[in-house]
Protein backbone atom coordinates (compact mmCIF):
# COMPACT_ATOMS: atom_id res chain seq x y z
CA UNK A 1 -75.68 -23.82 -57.03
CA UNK A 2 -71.73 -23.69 -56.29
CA UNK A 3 -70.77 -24.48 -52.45
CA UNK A 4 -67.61 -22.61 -51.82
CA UNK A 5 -65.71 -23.82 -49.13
CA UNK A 6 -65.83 -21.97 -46.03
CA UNK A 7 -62.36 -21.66 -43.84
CA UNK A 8 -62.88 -23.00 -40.42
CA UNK A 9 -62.60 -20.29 -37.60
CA UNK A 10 -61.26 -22.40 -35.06
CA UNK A 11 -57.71 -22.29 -36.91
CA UNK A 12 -57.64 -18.69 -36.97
CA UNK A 13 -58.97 -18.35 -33.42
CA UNK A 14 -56.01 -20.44 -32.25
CA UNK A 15 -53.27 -18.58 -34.08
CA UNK A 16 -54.63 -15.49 -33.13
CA UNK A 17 -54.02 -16.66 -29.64
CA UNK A 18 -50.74 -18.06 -29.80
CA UNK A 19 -49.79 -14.73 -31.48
CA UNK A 20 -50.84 -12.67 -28.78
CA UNK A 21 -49.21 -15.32 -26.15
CA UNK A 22 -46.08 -14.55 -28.22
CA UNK A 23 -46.22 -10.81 -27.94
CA UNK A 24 -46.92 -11.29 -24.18
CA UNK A 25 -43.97 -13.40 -23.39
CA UNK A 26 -41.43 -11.12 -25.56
CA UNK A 27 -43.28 -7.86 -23.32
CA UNK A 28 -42.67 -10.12 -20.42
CA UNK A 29 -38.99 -11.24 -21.92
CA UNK A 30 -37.99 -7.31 -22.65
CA UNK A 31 -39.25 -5.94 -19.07
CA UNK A 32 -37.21 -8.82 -17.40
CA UNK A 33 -34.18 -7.74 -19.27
CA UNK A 34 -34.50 -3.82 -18.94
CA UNK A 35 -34.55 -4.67 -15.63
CA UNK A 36 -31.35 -6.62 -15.31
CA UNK A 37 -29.81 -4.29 -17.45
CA UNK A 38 -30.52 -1.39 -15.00
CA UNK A 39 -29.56 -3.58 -11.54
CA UNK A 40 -26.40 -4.37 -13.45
CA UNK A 41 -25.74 -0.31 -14.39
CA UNK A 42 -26.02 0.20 -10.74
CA UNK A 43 -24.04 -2.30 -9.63
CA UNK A 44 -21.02 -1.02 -12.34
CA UNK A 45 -21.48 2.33 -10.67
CA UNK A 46 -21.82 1.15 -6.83
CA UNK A 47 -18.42 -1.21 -8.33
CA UNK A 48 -16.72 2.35 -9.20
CA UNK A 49 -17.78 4.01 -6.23
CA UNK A 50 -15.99 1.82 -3.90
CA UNK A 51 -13.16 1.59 -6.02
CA UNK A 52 -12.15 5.09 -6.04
CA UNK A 53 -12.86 4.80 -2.10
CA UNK A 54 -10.52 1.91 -1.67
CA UNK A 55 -8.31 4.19 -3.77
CA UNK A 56 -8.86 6.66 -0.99
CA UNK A 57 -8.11 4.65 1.76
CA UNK A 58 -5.59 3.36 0.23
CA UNK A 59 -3.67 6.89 0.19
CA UNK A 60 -4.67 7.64 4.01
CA UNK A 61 -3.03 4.30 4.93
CA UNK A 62 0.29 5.58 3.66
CA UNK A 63 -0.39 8.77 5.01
CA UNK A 64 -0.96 7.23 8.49
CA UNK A 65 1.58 4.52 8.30
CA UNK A 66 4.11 7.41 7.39
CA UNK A 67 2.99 8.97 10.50
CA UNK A 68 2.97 6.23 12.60
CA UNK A 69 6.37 5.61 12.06
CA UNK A 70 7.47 9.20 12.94
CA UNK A 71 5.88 8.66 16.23
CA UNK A 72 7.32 5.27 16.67
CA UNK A 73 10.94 6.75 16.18
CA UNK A 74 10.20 9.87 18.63
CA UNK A 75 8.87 7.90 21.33
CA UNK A 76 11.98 5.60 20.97
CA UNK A 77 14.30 9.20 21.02
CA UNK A 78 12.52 10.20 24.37
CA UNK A 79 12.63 7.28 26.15
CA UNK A 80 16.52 8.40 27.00
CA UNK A 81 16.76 10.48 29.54
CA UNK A 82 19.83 12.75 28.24
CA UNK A 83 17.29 13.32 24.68
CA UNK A 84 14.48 13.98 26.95
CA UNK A 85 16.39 16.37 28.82
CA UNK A 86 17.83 17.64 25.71
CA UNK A 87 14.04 18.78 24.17
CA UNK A 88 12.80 20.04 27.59
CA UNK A 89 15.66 22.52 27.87
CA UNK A 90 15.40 24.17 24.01
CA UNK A 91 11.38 24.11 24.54
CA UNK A 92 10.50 25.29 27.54
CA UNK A 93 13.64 26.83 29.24
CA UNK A 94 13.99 24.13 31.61
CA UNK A 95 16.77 24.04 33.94
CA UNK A 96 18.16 21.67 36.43
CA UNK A 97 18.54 22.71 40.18
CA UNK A 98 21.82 24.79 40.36
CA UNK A 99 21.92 25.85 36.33
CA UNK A 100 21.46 29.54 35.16
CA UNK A 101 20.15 30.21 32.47
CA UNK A 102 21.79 33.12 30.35
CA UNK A 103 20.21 34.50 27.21
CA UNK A 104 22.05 35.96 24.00
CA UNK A 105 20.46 38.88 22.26
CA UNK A 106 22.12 40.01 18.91
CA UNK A 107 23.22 43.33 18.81
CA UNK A 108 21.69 45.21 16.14
């Protein structure tokens, strides 16, 4: 009688398990990197989020620093005494002790 030769199963035992090790670790690879890949999306838009905030701010700085500097200058005008006068007579009809005060109505 023939004797064929038989392949051992041991070698195709261990390359069966070193193939599925392989597909584990790329499953384990590819989950690892969808994750980073959606942290870093959310980071972009969290990054573009404050951006246009800063942009935001930004504007009400000027805004504020424009107004800031309006008030500066009137508070230095007041601090006279003849401008202070001045604004309290055309706003509220205020008159010193001893003035009249006489108002013009256009004839129609």
């Amino acid at each position: 009688m023939l004797r064929t030769k038989q392949k051992r199963p041991s070698g195709s035992f261990l390359f069966g398990i070193i193939r599925e090790m392989k597909i584990i670790w790329i499953s384990i690879l590819a989950l690892i990197t969808g994750v980073l890949g959606f942290q870093a999306y959310k980071l972009y838009n969290q990054g573009q989020k404050y951006t246009e905030e800063l942009v935001k701010n930004e504007a009400d700085y000027q805004d504020l620093s424009a107004e800031e500097a309006r008030i500066s200058q009137d508070v230095e005008y007041y601090q006279t005494d003849e401008n202070l006068s001045k604004e309290l007579r055309s706003r509220f009809n205020y008159r010193d002790y001893g003035e009249e005060l006489i108002i013009l109505v256009p004839e129609e």
